[in-house]
N, C-alpha and C. Protein backbone atom coordinates (compact mmCIF):
# COMPACT_ATOMS: atom_id res chain seq x y z
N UNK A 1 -100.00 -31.99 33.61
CA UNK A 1 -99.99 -30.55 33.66
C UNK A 1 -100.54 -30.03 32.34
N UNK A 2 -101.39 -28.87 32.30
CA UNK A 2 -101.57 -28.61 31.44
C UNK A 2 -100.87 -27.60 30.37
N UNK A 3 -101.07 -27.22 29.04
CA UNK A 3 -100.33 -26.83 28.35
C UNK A 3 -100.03 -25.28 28.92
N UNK A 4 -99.21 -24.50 28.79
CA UNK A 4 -98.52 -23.15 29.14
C UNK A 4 -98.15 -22.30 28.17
N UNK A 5 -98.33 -21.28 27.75
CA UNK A 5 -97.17 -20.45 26.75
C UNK A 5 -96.25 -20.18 27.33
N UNK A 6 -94.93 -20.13 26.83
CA UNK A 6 -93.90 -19.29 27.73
C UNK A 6 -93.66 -17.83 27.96
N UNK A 7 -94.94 -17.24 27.35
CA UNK A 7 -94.71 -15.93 27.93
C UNK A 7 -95.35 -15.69 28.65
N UNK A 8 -96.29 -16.77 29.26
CA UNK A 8 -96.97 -16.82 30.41
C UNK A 8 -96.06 -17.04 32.07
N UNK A 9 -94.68 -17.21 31.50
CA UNK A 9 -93.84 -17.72 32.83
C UNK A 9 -92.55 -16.52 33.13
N UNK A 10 -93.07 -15.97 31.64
CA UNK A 10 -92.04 -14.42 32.14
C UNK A 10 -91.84 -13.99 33.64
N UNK A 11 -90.82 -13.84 34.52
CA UNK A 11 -91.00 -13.26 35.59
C UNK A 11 -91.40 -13.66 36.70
N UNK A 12 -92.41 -14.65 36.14
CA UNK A 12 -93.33 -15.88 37.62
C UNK A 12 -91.90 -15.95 38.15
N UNK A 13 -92.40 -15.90 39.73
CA UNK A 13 -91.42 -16.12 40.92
C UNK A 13 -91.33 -17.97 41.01
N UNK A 14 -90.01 -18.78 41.40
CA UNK A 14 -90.75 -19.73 41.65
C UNK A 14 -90.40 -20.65 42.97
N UNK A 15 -90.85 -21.33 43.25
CA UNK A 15 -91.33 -21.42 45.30
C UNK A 15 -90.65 -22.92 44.89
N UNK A 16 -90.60 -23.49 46.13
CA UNK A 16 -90.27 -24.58 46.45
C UNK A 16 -91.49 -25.34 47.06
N UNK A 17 -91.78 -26.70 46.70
CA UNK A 17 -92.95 -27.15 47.21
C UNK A 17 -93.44 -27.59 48.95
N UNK A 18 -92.38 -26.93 49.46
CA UNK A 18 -92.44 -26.14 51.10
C UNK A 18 -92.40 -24.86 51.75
N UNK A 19 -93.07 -24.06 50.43
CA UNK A 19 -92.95 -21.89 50.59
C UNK A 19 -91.91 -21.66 51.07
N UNK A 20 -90.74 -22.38 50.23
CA UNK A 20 -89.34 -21.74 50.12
C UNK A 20 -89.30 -21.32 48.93
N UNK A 21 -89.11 -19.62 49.07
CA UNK A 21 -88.54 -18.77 47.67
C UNK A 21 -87.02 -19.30 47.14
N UNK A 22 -87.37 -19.47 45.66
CA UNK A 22 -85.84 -20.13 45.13
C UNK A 22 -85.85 -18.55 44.68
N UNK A 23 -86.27 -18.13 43.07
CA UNK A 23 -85.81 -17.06 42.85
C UNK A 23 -87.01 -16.76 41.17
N UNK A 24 -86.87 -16.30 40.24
CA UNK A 24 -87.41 -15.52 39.82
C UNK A 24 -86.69 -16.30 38.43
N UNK A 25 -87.84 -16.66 37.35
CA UNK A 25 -88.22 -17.42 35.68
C UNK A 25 -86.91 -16.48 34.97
N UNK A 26 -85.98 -16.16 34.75
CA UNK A 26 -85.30 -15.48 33.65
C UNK A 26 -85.36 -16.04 32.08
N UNK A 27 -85.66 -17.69 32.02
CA UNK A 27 -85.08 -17.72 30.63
C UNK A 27 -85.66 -19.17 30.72
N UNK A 28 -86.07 -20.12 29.37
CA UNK A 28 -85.59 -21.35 29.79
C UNK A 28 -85.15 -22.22 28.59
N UNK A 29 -84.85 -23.29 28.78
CA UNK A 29 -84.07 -23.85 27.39
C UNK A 29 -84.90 -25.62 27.15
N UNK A 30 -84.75 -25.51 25.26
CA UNK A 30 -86.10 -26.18 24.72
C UNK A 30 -85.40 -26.71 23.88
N UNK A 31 -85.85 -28.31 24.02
CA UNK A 31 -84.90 -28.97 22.52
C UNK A 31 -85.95 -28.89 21.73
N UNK A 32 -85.30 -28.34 20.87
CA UNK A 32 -85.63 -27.52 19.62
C UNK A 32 -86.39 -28.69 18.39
N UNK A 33 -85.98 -30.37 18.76
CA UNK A 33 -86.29 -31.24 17.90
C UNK A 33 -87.58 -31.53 18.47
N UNK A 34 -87.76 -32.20 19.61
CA UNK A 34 -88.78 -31.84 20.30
C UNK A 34 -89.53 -31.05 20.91
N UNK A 35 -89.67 -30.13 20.93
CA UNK A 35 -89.90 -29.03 21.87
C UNK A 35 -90.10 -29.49 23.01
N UNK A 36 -90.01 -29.80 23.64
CA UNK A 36 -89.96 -29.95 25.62
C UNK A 36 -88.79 -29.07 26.08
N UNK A 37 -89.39 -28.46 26.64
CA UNK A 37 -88.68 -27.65 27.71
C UNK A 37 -87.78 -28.75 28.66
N UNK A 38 -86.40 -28.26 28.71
CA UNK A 38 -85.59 -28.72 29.26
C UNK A 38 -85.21 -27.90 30.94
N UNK A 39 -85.00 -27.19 31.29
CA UNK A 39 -84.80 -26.45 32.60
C UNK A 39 -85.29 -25.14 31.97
N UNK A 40 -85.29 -24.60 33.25
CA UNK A 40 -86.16 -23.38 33.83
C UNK A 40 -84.48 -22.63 33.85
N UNK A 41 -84.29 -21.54 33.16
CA UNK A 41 -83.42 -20.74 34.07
C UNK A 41 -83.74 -19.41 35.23
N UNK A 42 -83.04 -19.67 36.71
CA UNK A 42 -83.81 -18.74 37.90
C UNK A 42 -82.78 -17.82 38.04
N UNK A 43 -82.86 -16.98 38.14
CA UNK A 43 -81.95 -15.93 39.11
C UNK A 43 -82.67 -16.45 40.37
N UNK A 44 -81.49 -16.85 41.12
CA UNK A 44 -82.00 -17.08 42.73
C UNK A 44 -82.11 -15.67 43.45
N UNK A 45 -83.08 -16.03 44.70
CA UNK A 45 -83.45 -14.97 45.54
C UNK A 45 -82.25 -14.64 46.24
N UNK A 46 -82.10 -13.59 46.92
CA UNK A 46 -80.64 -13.45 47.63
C UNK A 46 -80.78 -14.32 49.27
N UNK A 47 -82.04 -14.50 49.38
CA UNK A 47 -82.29 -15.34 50.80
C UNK A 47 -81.69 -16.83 50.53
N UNK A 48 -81.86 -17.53 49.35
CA UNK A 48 -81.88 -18.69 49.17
C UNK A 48 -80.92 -19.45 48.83
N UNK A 49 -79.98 -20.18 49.68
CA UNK A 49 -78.96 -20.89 49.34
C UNK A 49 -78.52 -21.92 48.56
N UNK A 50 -77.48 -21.17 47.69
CA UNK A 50 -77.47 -22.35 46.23
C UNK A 50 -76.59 -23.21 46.07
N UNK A 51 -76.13 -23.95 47.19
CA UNK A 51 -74.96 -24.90 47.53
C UNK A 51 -75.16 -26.50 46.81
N UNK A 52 -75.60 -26.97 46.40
CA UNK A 52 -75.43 -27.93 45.63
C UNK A 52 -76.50 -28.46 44.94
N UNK A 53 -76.98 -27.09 44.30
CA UNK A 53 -77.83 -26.94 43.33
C UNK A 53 -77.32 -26.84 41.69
N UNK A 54 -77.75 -27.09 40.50
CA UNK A 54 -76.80 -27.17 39.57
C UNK A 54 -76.99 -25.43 38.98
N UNK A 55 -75.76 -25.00 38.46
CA UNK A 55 -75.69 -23.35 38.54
C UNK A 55 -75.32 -23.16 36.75
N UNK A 56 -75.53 -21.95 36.07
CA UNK A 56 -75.07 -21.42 35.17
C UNK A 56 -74.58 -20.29 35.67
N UNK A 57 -73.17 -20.12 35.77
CA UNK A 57 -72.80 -18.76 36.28
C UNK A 57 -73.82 -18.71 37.64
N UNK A 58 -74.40 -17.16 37.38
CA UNK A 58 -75.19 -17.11 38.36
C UNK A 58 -76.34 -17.40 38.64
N UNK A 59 -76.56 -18.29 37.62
CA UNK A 59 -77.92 -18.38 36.90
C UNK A 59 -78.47 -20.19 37.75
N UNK A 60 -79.30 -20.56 38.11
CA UNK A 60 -80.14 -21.95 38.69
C UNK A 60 -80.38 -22.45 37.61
N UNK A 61 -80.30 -24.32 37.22
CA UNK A 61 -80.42 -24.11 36.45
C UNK A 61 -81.68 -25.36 36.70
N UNK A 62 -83.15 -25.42 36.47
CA UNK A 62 -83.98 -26.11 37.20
C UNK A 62 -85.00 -26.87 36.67
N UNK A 63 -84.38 -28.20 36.38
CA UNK A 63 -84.76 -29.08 35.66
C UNK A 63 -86.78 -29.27 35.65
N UNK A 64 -87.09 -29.09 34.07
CA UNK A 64 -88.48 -29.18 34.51
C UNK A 64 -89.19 -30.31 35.10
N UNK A 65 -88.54 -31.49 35.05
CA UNK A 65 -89.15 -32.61 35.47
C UNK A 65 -89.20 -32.48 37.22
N UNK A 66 -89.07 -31.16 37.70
CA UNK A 66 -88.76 -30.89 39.11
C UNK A 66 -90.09 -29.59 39.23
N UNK A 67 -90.97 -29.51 38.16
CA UNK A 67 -91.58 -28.35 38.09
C UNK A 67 -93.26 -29.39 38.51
N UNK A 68 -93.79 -28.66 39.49
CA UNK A 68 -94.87 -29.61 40.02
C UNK A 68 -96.12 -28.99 39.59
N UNK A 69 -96.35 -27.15 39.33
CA UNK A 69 -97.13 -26.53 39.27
C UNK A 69 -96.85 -25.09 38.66
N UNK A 70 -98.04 -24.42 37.50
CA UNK A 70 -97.34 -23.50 37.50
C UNK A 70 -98.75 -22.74 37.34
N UNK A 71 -98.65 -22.10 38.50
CA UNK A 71 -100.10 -20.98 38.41
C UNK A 71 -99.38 -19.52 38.85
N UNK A 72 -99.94 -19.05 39.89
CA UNK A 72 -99.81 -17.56 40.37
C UNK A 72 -98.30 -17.52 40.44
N UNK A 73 -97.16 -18.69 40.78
CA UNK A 73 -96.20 -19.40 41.43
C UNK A 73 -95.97 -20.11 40.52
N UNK A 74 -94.44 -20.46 40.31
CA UNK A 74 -93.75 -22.20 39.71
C UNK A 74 -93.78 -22.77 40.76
N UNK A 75 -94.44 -24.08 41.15
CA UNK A 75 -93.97 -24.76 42.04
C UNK A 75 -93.10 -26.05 41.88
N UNK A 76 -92.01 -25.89 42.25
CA UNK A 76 -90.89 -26.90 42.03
C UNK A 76 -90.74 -28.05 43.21
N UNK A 77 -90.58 -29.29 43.40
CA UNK A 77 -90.19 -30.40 44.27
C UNK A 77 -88.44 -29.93 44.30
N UNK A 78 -88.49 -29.66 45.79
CA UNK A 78 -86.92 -29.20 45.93
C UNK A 78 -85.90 -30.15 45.83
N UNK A 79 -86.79 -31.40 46.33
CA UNK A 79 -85.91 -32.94 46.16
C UNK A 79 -85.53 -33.18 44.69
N UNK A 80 -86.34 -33.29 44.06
CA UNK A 80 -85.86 -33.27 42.59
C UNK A 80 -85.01 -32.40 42.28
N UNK A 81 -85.15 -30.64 42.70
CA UNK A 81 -83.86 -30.16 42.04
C UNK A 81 -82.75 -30.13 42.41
N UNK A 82 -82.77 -30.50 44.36
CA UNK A 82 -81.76 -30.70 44.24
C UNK A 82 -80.48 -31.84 44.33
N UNK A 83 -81.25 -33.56 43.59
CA UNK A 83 -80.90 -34.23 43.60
C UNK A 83 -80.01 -34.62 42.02
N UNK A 84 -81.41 -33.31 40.81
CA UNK A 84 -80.11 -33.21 39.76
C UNK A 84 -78.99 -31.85 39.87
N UNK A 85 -78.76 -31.36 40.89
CA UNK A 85 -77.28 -30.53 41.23
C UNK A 85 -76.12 -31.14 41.02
């Protein structure tokens, strides 16, 4: 993948890699020694069920190694996220 700014992901909606809406980029968290981005934080969509997905409060919390694409869309492998729930 290629490199990203993160204020390029402000707001990006992000999909599931079967055009299932999860929910919408709020935040994400970066070890700071390395910089790699660690998860994506989503506000989920209100359509999209978050049953054994891993949660902050209300918050998704969506591991990047589950992040497949990030253009118009995040595209996430749903198996991956939701196998680290």
């Amino acid at each position: 993948m290629s490199k990203t700014f993160c204020r390029t992901l402000a707001k990006k909606k992000v999909m599931s890699n079967d055009g299932m809406l999860i929910g919408t980029i709020k935040n994400i968290t970066v070890d700071l020694t390395t910089g790699q981005v660690i998860d994506l934080i989503v506000k989920p969509d209100d359509t999209f069920k978050t049953d054994g997905y891993k949660m902050d409060g209300d918050k998704m919390l969506v591991p990047f190694e589950a992040v497949k694409d990030i253009k118009d869309y995040i595209v996430v492998d749903r198996y991956l996220l939701k196998r680290s729930g």
